[in-house]
Protein backbone atom coordinates (compact mmCIF):
# COMPACT_ATOMS: atom_id res chain seq x y z
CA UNK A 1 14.66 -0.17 272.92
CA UNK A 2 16.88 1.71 270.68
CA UNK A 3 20.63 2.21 270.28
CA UNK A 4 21.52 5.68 268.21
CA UNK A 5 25.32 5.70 267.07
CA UNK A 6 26.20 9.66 266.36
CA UNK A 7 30.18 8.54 265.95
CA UNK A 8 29.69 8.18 262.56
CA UNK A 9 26.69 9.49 260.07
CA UNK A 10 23.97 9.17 262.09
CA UNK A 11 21.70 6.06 262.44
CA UNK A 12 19.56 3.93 265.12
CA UNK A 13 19.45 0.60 265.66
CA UNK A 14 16.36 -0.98 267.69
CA UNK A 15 16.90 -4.62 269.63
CA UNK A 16 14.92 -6.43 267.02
CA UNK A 17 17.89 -5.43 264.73
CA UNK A 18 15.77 -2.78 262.27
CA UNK A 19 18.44 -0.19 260.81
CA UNK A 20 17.29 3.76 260.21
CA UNK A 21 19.39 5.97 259.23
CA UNK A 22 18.87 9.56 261.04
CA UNK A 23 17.92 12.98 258.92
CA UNK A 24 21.71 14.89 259.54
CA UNK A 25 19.47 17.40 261.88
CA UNK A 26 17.94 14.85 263.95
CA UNK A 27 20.93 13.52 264.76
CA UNK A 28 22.26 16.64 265.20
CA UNK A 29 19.90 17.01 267.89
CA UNK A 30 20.36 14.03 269.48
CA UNK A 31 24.17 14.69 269.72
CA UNK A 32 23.71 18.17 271.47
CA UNK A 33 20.99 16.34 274.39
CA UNK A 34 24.04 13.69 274.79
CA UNK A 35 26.71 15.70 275.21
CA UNK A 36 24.90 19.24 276.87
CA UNK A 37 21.67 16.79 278.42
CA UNK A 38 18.93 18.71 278.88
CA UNK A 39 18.72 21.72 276.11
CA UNK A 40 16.10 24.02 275.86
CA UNK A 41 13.60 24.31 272.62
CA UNK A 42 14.44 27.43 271.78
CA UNK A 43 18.67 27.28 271.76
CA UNK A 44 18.36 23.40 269.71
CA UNK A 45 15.99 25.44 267.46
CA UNK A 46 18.31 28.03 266.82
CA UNK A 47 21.05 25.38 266.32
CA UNK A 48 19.37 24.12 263.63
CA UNK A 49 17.85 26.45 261.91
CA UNK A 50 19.19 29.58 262.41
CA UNK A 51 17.99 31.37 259.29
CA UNK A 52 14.09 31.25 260.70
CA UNK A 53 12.66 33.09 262.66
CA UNK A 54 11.84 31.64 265.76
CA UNK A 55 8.31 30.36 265.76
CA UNK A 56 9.11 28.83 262.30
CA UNK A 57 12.04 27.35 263.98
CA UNK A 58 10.21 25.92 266.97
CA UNK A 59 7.57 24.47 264.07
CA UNK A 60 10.33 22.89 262.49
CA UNK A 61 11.65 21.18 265.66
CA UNK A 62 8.30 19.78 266.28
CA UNK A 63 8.30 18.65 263.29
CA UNK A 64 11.56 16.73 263.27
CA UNK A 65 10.65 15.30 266.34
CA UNK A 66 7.64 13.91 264.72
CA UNK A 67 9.21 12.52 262.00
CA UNK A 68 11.83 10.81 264.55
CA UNK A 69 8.54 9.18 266.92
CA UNK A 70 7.31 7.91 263.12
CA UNK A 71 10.62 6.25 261.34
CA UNK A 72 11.65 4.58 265.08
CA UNK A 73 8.05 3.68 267.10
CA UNK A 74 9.18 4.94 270.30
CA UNK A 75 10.01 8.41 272.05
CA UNK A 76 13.75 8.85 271.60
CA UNK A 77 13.21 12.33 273.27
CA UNK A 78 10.98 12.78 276.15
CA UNK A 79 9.40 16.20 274.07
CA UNK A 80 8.92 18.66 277.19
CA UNK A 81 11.03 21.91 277.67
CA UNK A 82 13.87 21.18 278.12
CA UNK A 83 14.22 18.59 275.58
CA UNK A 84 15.90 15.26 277.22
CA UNK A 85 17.05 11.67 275.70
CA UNK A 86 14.12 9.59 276.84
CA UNK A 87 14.99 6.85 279.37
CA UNK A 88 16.51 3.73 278.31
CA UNK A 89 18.04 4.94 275.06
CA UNK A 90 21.58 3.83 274.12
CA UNK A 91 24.21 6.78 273.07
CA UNK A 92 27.26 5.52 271.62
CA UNK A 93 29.10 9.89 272.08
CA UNK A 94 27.18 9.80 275.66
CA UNK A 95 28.24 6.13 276.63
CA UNK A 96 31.76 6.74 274.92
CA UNK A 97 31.88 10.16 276.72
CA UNK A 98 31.01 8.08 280.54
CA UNK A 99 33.31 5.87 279.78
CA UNK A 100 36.35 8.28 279.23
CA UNK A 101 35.51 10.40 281.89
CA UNK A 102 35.51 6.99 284.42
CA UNK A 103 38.87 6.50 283.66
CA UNK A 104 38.37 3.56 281.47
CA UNK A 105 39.57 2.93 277.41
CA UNK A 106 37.90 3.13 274.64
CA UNK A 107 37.31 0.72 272.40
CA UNK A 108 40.01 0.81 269.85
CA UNK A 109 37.58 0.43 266.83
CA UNK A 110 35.16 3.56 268.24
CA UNK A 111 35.28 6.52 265.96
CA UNK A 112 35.93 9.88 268.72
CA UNK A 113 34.20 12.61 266.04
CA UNK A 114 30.48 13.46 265.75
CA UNK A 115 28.60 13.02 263.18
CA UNK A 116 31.36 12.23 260.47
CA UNK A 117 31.46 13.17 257.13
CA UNK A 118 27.62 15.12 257.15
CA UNK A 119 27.53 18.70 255.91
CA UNK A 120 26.30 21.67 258.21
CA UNK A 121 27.95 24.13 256.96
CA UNK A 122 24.08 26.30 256.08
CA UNK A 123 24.13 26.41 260.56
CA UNK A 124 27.34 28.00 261.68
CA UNK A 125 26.87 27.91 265.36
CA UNK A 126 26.16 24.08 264.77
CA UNK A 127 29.06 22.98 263.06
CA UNK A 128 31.13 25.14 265.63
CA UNK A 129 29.11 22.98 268.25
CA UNK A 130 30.04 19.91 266.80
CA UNK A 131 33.63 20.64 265.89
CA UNK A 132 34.22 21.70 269.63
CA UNK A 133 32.43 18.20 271.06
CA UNK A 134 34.74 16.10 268.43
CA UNK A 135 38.17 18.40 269.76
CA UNK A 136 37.03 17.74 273.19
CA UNK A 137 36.22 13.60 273.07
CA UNK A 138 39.39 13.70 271.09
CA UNK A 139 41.07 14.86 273.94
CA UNK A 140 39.31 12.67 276.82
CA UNK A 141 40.08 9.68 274.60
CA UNK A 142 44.33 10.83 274.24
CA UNK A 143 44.24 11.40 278.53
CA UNK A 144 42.75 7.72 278.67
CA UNK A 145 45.33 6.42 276.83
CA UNK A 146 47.86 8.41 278.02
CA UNK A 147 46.83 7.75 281.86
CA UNK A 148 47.00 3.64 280.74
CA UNK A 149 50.11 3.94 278.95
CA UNK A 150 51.45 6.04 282.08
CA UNK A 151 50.14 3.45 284.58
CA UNK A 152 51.94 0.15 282.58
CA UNK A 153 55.03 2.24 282.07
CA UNK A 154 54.64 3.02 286.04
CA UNK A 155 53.95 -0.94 287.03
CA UNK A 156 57.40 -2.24 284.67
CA UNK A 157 55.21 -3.70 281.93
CA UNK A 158 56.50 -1.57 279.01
CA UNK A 159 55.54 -3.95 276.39
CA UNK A 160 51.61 -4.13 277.38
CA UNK A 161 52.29 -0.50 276.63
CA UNK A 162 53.73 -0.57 273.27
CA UNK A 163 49.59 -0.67 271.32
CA UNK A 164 48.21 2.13 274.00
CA UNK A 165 51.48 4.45 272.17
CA UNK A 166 50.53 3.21 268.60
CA UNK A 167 47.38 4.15 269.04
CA UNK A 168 48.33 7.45 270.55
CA UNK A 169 50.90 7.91 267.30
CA UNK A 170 47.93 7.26 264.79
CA UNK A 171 45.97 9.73 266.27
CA UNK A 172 48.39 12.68 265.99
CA UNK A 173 51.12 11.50 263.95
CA UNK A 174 53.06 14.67 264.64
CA UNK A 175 53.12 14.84 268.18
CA UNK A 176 56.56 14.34 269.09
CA UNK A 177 55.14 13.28 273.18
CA UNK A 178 53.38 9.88 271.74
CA UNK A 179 56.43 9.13 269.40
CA UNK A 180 59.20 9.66 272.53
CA UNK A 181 56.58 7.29 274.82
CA UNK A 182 57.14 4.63 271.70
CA UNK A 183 60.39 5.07 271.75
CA UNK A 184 61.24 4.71 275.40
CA UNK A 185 59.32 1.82 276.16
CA UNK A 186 60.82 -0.14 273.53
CA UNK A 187 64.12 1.25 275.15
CA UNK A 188 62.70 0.06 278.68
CA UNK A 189 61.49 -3.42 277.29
CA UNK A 190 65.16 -4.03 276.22
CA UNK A 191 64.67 -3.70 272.06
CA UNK A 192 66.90 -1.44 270.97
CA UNK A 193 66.21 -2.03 267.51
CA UNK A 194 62.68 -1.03 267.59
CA UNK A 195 63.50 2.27 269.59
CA UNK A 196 66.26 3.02 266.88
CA UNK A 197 63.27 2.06 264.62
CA UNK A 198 60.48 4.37 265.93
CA UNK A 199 63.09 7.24 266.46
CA UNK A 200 63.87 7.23 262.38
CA UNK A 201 59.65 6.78 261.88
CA UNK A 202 59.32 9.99 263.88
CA UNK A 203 62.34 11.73 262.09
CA UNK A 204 61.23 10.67 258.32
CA UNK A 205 57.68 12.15 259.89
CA UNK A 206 58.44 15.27 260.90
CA UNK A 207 60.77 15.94 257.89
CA UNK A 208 58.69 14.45 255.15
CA UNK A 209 55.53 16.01 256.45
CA UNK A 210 56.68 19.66 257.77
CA UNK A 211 59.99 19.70 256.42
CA UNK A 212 61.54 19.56 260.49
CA UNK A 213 63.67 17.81 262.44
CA UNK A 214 62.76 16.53 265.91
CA UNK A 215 62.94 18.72 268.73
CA UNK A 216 66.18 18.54 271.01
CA UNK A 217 64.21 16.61 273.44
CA UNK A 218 63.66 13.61 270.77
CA UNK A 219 66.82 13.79 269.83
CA UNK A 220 68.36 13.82 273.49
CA UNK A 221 66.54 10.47 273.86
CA UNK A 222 67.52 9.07 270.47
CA UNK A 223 71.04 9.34 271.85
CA UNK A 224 70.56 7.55 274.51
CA UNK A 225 69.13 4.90 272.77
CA UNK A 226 71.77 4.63 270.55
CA UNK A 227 74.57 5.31 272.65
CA UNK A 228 73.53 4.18 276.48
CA UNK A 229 73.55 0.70 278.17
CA UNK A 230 69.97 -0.52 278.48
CA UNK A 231 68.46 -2.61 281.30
CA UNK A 232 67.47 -6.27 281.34
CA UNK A 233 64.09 -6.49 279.33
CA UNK A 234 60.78 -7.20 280.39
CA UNK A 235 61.44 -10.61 281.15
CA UNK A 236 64.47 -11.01 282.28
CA UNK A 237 64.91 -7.79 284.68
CA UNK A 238 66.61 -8.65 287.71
CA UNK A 239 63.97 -8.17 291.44
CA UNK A 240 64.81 -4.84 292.66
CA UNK A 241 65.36 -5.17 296.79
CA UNK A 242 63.43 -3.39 298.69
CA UNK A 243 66.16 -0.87 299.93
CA UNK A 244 66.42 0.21 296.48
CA UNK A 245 62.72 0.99 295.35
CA UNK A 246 62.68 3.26 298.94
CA UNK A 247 65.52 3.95 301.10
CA UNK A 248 65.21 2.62 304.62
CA UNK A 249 65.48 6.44 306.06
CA UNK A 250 65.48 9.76 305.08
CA UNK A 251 68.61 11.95 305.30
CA UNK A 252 69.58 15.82 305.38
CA UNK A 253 65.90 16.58 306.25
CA UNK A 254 65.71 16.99 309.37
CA UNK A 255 65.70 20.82 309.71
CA UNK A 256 62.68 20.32 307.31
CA UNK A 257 61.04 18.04 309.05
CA UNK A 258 61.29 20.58 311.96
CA UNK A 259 59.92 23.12 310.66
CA UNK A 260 57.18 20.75 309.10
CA UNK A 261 55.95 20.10 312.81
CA UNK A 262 56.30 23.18 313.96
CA UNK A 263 53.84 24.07 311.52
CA UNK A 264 51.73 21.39 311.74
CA UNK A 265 51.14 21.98 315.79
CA UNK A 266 50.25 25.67 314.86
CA UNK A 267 47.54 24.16 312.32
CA UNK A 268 48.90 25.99 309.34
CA UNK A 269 49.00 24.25 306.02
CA UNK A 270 52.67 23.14 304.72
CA UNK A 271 53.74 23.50 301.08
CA UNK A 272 57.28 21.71 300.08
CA UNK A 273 58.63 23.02 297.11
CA UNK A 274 61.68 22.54 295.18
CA UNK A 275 62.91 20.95 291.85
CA UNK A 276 62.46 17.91 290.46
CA UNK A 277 63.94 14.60 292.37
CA UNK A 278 64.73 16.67 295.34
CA UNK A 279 62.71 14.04 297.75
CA UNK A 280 59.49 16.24 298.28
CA UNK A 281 56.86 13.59 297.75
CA UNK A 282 59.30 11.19 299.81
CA UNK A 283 59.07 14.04 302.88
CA UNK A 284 55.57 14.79 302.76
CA UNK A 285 54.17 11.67 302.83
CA UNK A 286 56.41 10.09 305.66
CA UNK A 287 55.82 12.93 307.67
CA UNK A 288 52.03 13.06 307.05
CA UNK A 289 52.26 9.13 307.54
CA UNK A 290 53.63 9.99 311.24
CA UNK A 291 51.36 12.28 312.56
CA UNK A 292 48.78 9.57 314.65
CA UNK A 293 46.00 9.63 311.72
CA UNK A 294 46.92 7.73 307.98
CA UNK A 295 47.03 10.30 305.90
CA UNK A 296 44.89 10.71 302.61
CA UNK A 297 47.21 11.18 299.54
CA UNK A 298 46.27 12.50 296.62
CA UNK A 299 48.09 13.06 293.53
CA UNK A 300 48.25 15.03 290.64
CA UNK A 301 49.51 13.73 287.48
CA UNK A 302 51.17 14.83 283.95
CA UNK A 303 48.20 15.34 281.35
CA UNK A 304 45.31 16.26 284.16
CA UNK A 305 45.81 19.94 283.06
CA UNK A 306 43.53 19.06 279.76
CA UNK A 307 40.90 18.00 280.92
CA UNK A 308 38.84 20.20 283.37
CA UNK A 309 38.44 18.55 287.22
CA UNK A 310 40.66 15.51 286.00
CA UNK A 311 42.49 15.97 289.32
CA UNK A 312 39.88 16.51 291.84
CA UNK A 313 37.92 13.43 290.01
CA UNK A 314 40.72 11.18 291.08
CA UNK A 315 40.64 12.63 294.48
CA UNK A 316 37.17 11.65 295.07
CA UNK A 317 37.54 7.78 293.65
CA UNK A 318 40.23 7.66 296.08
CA UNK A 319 38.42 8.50 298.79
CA UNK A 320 34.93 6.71 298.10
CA UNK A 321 37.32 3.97 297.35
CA UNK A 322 39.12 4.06 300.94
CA UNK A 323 35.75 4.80 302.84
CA UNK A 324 33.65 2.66 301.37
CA UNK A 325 31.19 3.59 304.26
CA UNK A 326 30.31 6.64 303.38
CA UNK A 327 26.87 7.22 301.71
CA UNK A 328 25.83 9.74 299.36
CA UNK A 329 22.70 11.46 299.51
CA UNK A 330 21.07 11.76 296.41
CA UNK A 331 22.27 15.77 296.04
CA UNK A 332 25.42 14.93 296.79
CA UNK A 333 25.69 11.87 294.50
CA UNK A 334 24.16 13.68 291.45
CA UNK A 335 26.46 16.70 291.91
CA UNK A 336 30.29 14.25 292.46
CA UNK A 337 28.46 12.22 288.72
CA UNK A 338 29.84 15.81 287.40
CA UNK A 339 33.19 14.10 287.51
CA UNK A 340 32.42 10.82 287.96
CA UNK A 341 29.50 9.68 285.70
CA UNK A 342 29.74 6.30 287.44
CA UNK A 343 27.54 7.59 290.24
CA UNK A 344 24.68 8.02 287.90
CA UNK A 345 22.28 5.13 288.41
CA UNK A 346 20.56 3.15 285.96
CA UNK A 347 18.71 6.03 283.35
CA UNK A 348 19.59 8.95 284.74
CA UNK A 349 20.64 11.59 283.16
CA UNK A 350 23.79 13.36 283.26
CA UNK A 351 23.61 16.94 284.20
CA UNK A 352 24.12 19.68 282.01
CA UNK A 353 27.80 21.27 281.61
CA UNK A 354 28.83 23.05 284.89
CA UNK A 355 27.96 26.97 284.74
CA UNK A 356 28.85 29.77 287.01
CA UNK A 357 25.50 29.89 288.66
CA UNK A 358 25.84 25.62 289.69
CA UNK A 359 28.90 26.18 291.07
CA UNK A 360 28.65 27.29 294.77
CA UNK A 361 26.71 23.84 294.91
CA UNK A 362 29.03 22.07 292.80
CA UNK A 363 32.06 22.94 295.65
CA UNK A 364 29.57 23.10 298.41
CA UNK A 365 29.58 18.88 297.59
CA UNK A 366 32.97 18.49 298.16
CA UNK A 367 32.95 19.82 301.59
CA UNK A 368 30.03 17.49 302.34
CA UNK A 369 31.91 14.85 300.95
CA UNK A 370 34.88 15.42 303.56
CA UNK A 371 32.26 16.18 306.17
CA UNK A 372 31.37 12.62 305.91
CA UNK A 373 34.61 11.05 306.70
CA UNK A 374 34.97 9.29 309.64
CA UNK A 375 37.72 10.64 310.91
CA UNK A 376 39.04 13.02 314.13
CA UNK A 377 41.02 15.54 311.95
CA UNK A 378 41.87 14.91 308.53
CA UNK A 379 45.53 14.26 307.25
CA UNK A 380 45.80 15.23 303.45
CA UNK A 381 48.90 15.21 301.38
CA UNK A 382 48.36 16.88 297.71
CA UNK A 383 51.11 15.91 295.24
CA UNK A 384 52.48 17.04 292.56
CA UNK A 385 49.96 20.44 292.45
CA UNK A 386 52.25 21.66 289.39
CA UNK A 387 50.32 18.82 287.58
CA UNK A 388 46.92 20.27 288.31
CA UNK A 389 44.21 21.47 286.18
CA UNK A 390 43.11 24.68 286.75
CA UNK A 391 39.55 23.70 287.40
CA UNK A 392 40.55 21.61 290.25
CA UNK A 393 42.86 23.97 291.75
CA UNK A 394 39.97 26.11 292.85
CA UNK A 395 38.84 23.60 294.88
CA UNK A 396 41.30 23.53 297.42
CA UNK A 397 41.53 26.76 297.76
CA UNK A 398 37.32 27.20 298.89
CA UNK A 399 37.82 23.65 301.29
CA UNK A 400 40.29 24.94 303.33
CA UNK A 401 38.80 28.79 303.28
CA UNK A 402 35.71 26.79 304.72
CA UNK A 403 36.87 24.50 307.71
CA UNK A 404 33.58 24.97 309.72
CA UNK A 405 31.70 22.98 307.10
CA UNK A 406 33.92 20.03 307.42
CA UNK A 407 32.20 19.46 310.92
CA UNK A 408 32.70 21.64 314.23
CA UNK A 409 35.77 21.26 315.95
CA UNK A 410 37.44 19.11 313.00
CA UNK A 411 41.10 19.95 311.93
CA UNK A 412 42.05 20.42 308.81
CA UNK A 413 45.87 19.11 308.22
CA UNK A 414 47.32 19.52 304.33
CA UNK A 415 50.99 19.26 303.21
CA UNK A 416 50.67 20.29 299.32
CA UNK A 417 53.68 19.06 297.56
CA UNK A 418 54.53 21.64 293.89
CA UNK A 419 57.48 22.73 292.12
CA UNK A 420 57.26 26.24 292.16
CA UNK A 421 58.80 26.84 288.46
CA UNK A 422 55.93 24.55 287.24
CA UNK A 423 53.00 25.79 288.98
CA UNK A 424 50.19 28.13 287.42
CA UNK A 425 49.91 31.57 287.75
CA UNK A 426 46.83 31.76 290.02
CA UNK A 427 47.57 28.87 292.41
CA UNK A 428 51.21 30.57 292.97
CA UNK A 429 49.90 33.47 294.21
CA UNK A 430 47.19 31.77 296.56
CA UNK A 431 49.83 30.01 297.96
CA UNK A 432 52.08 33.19 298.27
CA UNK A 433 48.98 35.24 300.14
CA UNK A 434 48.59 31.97 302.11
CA UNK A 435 52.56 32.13 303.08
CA UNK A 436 52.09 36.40 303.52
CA UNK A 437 48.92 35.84 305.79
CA UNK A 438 50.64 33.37 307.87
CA UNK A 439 47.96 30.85 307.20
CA UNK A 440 50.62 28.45 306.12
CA UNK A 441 54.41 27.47 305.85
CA UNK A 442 56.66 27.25 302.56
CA UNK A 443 59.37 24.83 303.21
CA UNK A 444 61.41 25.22 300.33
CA UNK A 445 64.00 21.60 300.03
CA UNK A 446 67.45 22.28 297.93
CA UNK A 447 70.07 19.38 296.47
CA UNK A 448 71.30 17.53 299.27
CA UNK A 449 74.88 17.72 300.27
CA UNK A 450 77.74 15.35 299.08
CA UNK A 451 77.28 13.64 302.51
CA UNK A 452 73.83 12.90 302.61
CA UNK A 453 73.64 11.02 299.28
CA UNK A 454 76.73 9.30 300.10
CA UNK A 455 74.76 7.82 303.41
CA UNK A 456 71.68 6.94 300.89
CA UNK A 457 74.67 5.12 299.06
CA UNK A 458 75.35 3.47 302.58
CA UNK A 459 71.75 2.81 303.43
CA UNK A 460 71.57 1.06 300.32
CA UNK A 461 73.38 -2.24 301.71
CA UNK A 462 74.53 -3.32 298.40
CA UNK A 463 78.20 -3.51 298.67
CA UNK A 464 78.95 -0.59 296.65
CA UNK A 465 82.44 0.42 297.08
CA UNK A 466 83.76 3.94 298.42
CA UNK A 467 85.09 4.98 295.43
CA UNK A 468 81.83 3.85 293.49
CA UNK A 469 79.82 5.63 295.66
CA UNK A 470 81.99 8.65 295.06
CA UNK A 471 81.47 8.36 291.70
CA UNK A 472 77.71 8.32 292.34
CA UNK A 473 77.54 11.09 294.45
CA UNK A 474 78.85 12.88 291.82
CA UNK A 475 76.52 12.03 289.01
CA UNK A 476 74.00 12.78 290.99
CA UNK A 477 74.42 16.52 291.55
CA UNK A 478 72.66 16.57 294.90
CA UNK A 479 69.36 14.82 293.88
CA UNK A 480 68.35 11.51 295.61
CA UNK A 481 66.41 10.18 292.86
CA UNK A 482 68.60 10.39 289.92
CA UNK A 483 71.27 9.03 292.31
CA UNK A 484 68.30 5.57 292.89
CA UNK A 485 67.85 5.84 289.07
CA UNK A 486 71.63 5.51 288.17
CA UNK A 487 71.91 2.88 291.09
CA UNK A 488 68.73 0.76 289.53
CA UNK A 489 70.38 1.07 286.15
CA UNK A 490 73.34 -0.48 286.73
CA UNK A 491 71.90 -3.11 289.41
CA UNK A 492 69.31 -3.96 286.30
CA UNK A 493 72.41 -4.35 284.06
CA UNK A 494 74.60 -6.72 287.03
CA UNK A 495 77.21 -4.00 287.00
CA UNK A 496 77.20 -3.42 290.46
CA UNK A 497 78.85 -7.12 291.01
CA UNK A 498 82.14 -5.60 289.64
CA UNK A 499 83.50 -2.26 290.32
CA UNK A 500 85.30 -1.80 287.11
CA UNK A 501 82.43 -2.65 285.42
CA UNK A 502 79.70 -0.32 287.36
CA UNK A 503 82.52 2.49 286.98
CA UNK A 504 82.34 2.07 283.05
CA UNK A 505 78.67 2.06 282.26
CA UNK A 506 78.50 4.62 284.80
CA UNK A 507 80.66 6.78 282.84
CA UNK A 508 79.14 6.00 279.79
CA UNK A 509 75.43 6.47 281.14
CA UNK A 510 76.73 10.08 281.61
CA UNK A 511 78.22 10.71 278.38
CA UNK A 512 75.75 9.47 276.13
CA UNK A 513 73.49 12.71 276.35
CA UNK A 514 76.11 14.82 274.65
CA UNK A 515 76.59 12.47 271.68
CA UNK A 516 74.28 13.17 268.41
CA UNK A 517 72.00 10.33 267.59
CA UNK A 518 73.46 8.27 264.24
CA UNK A 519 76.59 10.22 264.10
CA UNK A 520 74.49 13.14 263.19
C-alpha cells in the first residue's frame, strides 16, 4: 500500500520504501479527492485544465490517471464517476485534516500548506482551490493549539503551555493574541523575566516589522507584569481550598432563581444574560443540577467561532462520551463523522463538504442523536453561546423548533447561558422572537450588591478581616469572580496571613493597570 504526502511537493511512498515523486497535476488531484472526497470528472477536469475544452479535458484526466496506475502499480483512485481515493491509501492533508478536526495536535514537524512551492498559476480556479485548503488547515491547526494551550492554562500547568504559544508565535508572528498567551503564562508560571522578555520580543516585532506599537491591550498586560505582584509559580503554588475554587452557596440570586423555576414549570426555555463574571454559568448550572435529572452541559468556548460546527462537535463527544450506550446506526454515524471524523471506520471515506441540499439530513441527525438518550426529559445547559460559531448556532435553534422528534411525550428543558453585548446578530434576534413569543424567559443578572459579595467574603471561611473584606468588596465592583480572582491572588502570594500585608498588594494589584509598562 501507498502513502501520498501532498504537505509538501507532491510524492508517494509505497511500504516497500520505493519513492515517486507526483506530476504537480496529479497531485493536484489527489489533494482536491482528500480534502472535497468524492469529486466529479468533469469539475477535477476543469480544475486542471481549464483552457480545454471539455472532452480534451476529460482525455487528459484519463490520461493522468494512467500515468499514476503506471509510475505506482496500484489504483490510488478507484477511476468511476465520482472520482474517490481508493481504499487503503494513506493521505498525509486528509489524515492531518482528521486529526485536527478530532481535537487532537499536530505534529509539530507537519507542514499545514498544500502542495508547497509548485506553480499553478496557468489554472486559476486551482490555485484559488489550493490557497483556500492551505488558509483553512492553517486555521484548524491554530484552534488545536489554541484549544491545548487553553486547556493547560485552564488545568494550572502554564509551563507545559509555554511550546503550544511558541509554536502559535512562529506561525503568525504578528498576532498580538499568541504573543499576550506567551506572555501571561510565563507571568502565571512565576518568571517574570521571561514575560518582561516576550513583551519587548512582541514590541521590537511589531515596530521593526510594521513600524507599530502594541495595542493597549498588550500593553495593559505588560504593566502588570512589570508592575503587579505575581503568584507562587508552578511548583510552588500554594492548594487552593475548596471554598475558594466554588463558594459553598450562592447569594443575591434568589429572585433569579425564582423566576428560573417559574419558567422551567411552564416548559419555556431560560436564557441568563449579563456581563462578564456576573455568576451566570455558576446559576445555570446549579439550578439545572437541581431539577431531579443531571443536567447535560455544554459549553462554548473562545476560538470555536473559526471553525464551522466547532461547538456543536464538542457537544456531541460529550454526549457519546456520557452515554456510552447509545448506538449509532450507520446513517446516523456517517452523518455526526461530518464533525467528528473519528466515527469513520476503517477505509471509509469522508463525505463531501456539507451543502445546502445535505443539510435537512445533516440536523435531522442531531435530533436522532438526542432521541436516543435514555433519559425522561432532557436537562441541557448551553454556555457561553457568545462563543459560538455561527454554524452551530443553527442547530439549536431547529432542535428545540422540533420537540416531537426527540420522542413523544419527552420534555425538552434548556437554560442557554450568553452575554448579550457578545452575541451574533442572528442568534440575538432568535432569542429576542423566542422572549416576544413567550416561548422562553430572559433573566437578565446585574453586579451584585455591596452585601452579597461581602457574605461570599464570609462564606469564604478564611479569616479575612472586616475591613479586608471591605476593601474587597470594593475592588470588586459588584462581580463575584473578580472578587475570587483578587482573593486567589493574594491567598497564592500568603498575603492573606497578615492584614497589612493583603491590604498592600491589594492596593497595588489595583494600581498597576494605570502605570505604563518600562516607564514608558
Amino acid at each position: 500500500m501507498w502513502s501520498v504526502h501532498l504537505l509538501n511537493r507532491g510524492t508517494a511512498r509505497s511500504e516497500s520504501g520505493r519513492m515517486v515523486e507526483l506530476e504537480r497535476k496529479t497531485a493536484a488531484l489527489l489533494a482536491v479527492l482528500a480534502v472535497d472526497g468524492p469529486t466529479s470528472r468533469s469539475r477535477i477536469a476543469g480544475l486542471l485544465w481549464p483552457d480545454s475544452d471539455e472532452a480534451r479535458a476529460r482525455a487528459n484526466l484519463r490520461q493522468a490517471l494512467s500515468r499514476l496506475r503506471k509510475l505506482t502499480n496500484v489504483d490510488l483512485v478507484d477511476a468511476g464517476d465520482p472520482l474517490q481515493l481508493a481504499d487503503g491509501v494513506d493521505v498525509d492533508l486528509r489524515d492531518l485534516r482528521r486529526t485536527l478536526l478530532g481535537g487532537a495536535l499536530p505534529n509539530e514537524s507537519l507542514r499545514s500548506t498544500i502542495l508547497t512551492g509548485q506553480d499553478f498559476s496557468d489554472c486559476d480556479e486551482l490555485a484559488s482551490w489550493i490557497e483556500g485548503a492551505s488558509t483553512d488547515l492553517g486555521r484548524l491547526v491554530l484552534a488545536s493549539l489554541e484549544r491545548e494551550a487553553d486547556r493547560l492554562e485552564k488545568d494550572e500547568r502554564p509551563l507545559q503551555a509555554v511550546p503550544l504559544a511558541e509554536r502559535l508565535i512562529a506561525r503568525d508572528p504578528y498576532s498580538e493574541r499568541a504573543h499576550r498567551r506567551l506572555i501571561r503564562l510565563h507571568y502565571l508560571a512565576g518568571d517574570r523575566a521571561a514575560a518582561l522578555r516576550a513583551f519587548e520580543r512582541a514590541r521590537r516585532t511589531l515596530l521593526d516589522e510594521l513600524g507599530v506599537e502594541p495595542d493597549p491591550e498588550t500593553l495593559a498586560l505588560a504593566r502588570l507584569v512589570e508592575r503587579g505582584t505575581l503568584p507562587g509559580s508552578a511548583g510552588t503554588a500554594r492548594e487552593i481550598p475548596p471554598s475558594l475554587r466554588r463558594p459553598p452557596r450562592l447569594v443575591g440570586r434568589e429572585k433569579h432563581w425564582a423566576r428560573m423555576q417559574a419558567a422551567w414549570d411552564e416548559e419555556k426555555v431560560v436564557f441568563v444574560t449579563g456581563p462578564a463574571g456576573v455568576g451566570k454559568s455558576r446559576l445555570a448550572r446549579d439550578f439545572a443540577a437541581a431539577q431531579g435529572v443531571t443536567p447535560i452541559v455544554l459549553a462554548s468556548r473562545p476560538g470555536d467561532a473559526g471553525l464551522p460546527f466547532a461547538s456543536q462537535a464538542r457537544a456531541v463527544r460529550q454526549i457519546l462520551a456520557a452515554f456510552p450506550e447509545i448506538e449509532l446506526p450507520r446513517w446516523l454515524r456517517r452523518e455526526l463523522s461530518r464533525m467528528l471524523p473519528e466515527l469513520l471506520e476503517a477505509g471509509e471515506e469522508a463525505l463531501p463538504p456539507l451543502e445546502e441540499a445535505d443539510m435537512l439530513r445533516f440536523l435531522q441527525a442531531q435530533l436522532e442523536l438526542l432521541r436516543r438518550i435514555d433519559l425522561p426529559y432532557f436537562n441541557m445547559v448551553v454556555d457561553d453561546l457568545h462563543h459560538c460559531d455561527p454554524a452551530s448556532a443553527t442547530i439549536g435553534p431547529f432542535v428545540t423548533s422540533n420537540p416531537a422528534a426527540i420522542g413523544a411525550g419527552r420534555k425538552f428543558r434548556l437554560v442557554v447561558v450568553f452575554r448579550p453585548s457578545e452575541l451574533d446578530e442572528t442568534p440575538r434576534d432568535v432569542a429576542d422572537k423566542m422572549v416576544r413569543e413567550g416561548i422562553a424567559v430572559s433573566v437578565e443578572l446585574e453586579p451584585l450588591p455591596d452585601f452579597a459579595l461581602a457574605q461570599i467574603v464570609r462564606d469564604l471561611d478564611l479569616g479575612v478581616s472586616e475591613a479586608l473584606g471591605a476593601d474587597l468588596v470594593r475592588a470588586a465592583g459588584g462581580s463575584p469572580a473578580l472578587l475570587l480572582e483578587l482573593v486567589k491572588s493574594l491567598f497564592h502570594d500568603g498575603a492573606l496571613e497578615d492584614e497589612q500585608s493583603a491590604r498592600a498588594a491589594l492596593s497595588e494589584k489595583l494600581e498597576v493597570l494605570s502605570r505604563p509598562p518600562f516607564g514608558r
